[in-house]
N, C-alpha and C. Protein backbone atom coordinates (compact mmCIF):
# COMPACT_ATOMS: atom_id res chain seq x y z
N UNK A 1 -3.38 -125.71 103.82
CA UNK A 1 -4.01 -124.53 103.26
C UNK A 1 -5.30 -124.24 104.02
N UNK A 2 -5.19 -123.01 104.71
CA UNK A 2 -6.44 -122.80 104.86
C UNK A 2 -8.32 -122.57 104.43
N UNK A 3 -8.99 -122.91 104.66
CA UNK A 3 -10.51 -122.69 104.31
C UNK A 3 -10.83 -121.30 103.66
N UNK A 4 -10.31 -120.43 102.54
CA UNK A 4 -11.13 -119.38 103.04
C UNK A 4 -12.46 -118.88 103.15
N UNK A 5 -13.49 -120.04 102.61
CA UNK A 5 -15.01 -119.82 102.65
C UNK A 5 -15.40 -119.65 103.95
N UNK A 6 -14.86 -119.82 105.26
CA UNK A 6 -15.22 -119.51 106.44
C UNK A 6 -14.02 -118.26 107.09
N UNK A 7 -13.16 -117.43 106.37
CA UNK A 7 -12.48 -116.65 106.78
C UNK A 7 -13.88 -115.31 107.04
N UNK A 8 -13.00 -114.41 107.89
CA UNK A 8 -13.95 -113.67 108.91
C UNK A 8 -13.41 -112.22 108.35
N UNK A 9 -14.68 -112.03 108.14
CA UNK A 9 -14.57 -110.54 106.72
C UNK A 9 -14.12 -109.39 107.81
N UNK A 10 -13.32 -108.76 107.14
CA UNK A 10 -12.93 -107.21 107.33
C UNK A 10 -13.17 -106.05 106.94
N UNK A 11 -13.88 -105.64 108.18
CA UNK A 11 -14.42 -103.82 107.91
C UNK A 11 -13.29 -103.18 107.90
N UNK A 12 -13.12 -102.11 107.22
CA UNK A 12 -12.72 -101.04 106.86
C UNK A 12 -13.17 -100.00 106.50
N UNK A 13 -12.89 -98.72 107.77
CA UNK A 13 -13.61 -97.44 107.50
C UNK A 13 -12.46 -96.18 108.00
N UNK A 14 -12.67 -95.53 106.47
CA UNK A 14 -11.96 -94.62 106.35
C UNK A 14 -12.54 -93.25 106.12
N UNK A 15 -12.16 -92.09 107.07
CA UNK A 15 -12.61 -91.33 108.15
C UNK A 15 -11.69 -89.85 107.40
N UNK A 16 -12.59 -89.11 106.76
CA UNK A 16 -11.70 -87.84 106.43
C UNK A 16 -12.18 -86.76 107.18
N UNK A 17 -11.89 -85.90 107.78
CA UNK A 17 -12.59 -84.38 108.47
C UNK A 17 -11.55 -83.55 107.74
N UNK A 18 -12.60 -82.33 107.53
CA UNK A 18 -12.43 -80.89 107.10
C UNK A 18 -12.69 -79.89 107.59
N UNK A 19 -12.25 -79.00 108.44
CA UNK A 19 -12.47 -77.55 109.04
C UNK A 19 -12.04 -76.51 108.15
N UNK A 20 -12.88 -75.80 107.80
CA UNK A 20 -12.09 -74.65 107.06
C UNK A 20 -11.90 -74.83 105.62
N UNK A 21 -11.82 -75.95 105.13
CA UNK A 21 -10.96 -76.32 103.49
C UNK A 21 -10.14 -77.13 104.41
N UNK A 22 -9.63 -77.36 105.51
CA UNK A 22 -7.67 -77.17 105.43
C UNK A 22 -8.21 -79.23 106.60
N UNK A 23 -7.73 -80.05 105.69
CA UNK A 23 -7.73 -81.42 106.89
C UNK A 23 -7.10 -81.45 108.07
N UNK A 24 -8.23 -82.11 108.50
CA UNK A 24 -8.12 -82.18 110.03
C UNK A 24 -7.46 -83.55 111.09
N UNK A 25 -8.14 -84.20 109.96
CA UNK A 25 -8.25 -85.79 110.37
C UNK A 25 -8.12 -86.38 108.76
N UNK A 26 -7.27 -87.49 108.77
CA UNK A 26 -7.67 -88.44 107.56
C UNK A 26 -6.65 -89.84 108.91
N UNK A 27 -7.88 -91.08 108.95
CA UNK A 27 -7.34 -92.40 109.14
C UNK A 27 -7.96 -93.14 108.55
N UNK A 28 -7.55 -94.60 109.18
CA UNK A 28 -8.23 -96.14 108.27
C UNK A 28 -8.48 -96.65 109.74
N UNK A 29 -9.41 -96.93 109.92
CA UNK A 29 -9.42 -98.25 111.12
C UNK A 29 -10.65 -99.01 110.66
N UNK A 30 -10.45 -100.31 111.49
CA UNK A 30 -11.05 -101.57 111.70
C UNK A 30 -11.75 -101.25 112.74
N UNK A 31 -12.17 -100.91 113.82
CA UNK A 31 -12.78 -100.35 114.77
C UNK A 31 -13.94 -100.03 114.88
N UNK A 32 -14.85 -100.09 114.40
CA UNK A 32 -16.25 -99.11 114.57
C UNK A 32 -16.14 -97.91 115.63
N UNK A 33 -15.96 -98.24 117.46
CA UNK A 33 -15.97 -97.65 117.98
C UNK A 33 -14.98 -96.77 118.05
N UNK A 34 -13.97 -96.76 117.73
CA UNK A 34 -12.88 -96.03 117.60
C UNK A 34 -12.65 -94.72 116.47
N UNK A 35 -13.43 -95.18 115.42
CA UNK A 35 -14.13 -93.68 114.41
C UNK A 35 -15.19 -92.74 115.25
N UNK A 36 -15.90 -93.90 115.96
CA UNK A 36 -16.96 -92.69 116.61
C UNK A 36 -16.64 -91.98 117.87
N UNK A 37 -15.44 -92.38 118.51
CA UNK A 37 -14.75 -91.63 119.68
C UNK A 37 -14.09 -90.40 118.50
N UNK A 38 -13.29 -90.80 117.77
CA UNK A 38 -12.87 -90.08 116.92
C UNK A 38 -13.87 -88.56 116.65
N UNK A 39 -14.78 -89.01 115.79
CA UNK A 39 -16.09 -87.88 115.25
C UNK A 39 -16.19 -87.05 116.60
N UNK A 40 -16.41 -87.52 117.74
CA UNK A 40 -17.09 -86.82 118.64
C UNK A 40 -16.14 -85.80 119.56
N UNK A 41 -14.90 -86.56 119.48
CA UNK A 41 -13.30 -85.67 119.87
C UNK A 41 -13.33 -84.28 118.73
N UNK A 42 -13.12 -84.82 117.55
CA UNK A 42 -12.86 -83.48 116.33
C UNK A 42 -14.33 -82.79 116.14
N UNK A 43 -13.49 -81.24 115.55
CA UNK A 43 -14.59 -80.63 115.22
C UNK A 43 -14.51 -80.63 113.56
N UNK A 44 -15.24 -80.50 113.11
CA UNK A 44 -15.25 -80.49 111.50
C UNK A 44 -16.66 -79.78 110.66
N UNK A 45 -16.24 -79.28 109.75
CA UNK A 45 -17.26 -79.03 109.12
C UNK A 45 -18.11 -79.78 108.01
N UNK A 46 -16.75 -80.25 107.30
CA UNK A 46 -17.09 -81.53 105.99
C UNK A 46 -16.61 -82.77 106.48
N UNK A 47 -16.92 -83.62 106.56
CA UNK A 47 -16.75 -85.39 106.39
C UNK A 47 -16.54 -86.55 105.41
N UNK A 48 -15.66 -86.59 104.97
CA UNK A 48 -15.89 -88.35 103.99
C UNK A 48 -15.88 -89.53 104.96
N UNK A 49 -16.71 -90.35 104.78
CA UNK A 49 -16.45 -91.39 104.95
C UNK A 49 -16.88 -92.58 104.23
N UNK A 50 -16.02 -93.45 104.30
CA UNK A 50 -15.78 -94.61 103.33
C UNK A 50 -16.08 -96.10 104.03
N UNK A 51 -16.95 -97.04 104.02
CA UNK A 51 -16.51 -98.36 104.92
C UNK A 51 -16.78 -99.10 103.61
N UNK A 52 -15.40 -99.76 103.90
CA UNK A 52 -14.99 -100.98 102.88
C UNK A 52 -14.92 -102.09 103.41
N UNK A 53 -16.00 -102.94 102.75
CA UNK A 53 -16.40 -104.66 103.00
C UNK A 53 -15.69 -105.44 102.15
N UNK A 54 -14.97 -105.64 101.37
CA UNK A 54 -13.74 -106.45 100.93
C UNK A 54 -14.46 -106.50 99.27
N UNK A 55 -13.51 -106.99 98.61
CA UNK A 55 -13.93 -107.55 96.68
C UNK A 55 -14.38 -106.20 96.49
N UNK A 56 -13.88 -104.90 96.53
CA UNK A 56 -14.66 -103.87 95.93
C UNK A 56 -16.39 -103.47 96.10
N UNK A 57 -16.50 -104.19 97.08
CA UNK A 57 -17.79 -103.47 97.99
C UNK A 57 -17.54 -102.38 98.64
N UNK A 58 -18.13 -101.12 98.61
CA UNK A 58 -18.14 -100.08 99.62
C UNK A 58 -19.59 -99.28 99.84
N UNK A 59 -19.58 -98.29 101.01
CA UNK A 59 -20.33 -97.56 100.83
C UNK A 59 -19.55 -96.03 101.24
N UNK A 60 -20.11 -95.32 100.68
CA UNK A 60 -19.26 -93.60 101.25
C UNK A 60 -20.16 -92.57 101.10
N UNK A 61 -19.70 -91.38 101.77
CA UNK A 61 -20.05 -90.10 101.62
C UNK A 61 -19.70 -88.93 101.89
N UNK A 62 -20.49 -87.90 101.84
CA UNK A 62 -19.91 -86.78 102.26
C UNK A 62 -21.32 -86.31 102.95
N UNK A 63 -20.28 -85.59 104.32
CA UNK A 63 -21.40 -85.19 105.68
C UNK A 63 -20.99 -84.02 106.38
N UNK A 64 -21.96 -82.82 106.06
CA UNK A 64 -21.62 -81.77 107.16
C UNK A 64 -21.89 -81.78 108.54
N UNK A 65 -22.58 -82.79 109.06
CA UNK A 65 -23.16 -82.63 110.78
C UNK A 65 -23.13 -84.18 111.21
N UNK A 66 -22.12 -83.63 112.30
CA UNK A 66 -21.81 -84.69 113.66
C UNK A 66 -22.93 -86.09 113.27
N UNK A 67 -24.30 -85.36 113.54
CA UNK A 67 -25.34 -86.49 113.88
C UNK A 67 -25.38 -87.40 112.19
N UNK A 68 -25.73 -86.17 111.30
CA UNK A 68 -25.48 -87.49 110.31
C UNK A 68 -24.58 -88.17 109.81
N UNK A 69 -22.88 -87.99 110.40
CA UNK A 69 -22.20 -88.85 110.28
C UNK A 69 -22.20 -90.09 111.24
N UNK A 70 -22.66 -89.93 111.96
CA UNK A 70 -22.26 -90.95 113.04
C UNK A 70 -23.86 -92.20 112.35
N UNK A 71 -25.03 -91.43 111.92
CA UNK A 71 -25.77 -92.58 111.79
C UNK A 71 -25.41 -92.84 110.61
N UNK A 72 -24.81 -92.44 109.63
CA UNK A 72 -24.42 -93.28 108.05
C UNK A 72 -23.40 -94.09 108.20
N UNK A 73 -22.40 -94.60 109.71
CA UNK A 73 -21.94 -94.97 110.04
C UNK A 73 -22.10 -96.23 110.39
N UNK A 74 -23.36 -96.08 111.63
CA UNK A 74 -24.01 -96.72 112.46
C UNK A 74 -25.13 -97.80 111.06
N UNK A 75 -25.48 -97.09 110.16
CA UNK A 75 -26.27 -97.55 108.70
C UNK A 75 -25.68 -98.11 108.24
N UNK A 76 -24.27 -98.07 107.43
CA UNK A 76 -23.01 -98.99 106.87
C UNK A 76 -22.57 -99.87 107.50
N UNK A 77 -22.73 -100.01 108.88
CA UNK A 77 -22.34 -100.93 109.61
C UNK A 77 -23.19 -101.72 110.14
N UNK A 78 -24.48 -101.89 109.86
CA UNK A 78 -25.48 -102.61 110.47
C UNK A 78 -25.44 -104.28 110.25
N UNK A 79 -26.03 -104.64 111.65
CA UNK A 79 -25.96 -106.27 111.23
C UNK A 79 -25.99 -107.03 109.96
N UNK A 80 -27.96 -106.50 109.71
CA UNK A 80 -28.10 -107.31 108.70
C UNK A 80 -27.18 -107.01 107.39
N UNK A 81 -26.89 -105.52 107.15
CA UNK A 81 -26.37 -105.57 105.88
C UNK A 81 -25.31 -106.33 105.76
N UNK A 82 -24.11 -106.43 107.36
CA UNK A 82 -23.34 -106.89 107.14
C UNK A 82 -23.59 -108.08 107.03
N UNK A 83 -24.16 -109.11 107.55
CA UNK A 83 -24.72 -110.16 107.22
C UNK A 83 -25.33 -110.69 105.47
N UNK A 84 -25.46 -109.81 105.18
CA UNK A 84 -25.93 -109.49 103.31
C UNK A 84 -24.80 -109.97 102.60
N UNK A 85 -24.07 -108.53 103.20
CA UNK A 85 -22.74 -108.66 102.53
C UNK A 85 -21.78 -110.04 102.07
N UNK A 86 -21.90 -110.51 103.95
CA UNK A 86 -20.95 -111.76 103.77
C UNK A 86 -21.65 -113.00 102.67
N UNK A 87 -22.88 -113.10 103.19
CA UNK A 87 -23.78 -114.68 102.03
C UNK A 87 -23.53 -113.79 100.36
N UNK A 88 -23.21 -112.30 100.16
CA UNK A 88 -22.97 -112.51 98.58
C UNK A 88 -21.70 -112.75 98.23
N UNK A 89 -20.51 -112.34 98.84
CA UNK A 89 -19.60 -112.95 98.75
C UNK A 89 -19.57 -114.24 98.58
């Protein structure tokens, strides 16, 4: 049986765009960099985004502009929090 007190936590961020009313984009990735190639490819007007740290931790929102999605991103994903995250688990 494995350890899981040393298993290696999983981000999850889930990525909605809206142009118009009408979706543009909805995925899930593990990636960091791969949402933000994403953001910068699409155009959108509205944004959800969701990053899920495991046991019903999250953070989310809703974002009309490029720049402040990418730093509530870059904010949800930061070392230390993630580092937070894992010692309350």
């Amino acid at each position: 049986m494995k350890n899981r007190k040393y298993r290696r936590q999983k981000l999850g961020i889930h990525l909605t765009l809206y142009e118009k009313g009408e979706l543009v984009l909805d995925i899930k990735k593990r990636i960091k960099s791969r949402v933000v190639n994403l953001i910068k490819a699409k155009s959108f007007d509205k944004a959800y985004l969701r990053v899920s740290y495991g046991r019903g931790l999250f953070n989310s929102g809703l974002y009309t502009s490029r720049k402040g999605l990418v730093h509530a991103l870059n904010a949800f994903t930061e070392k230390n929090l993630l580092e937070e995250i894992k010692d309350f688990g």
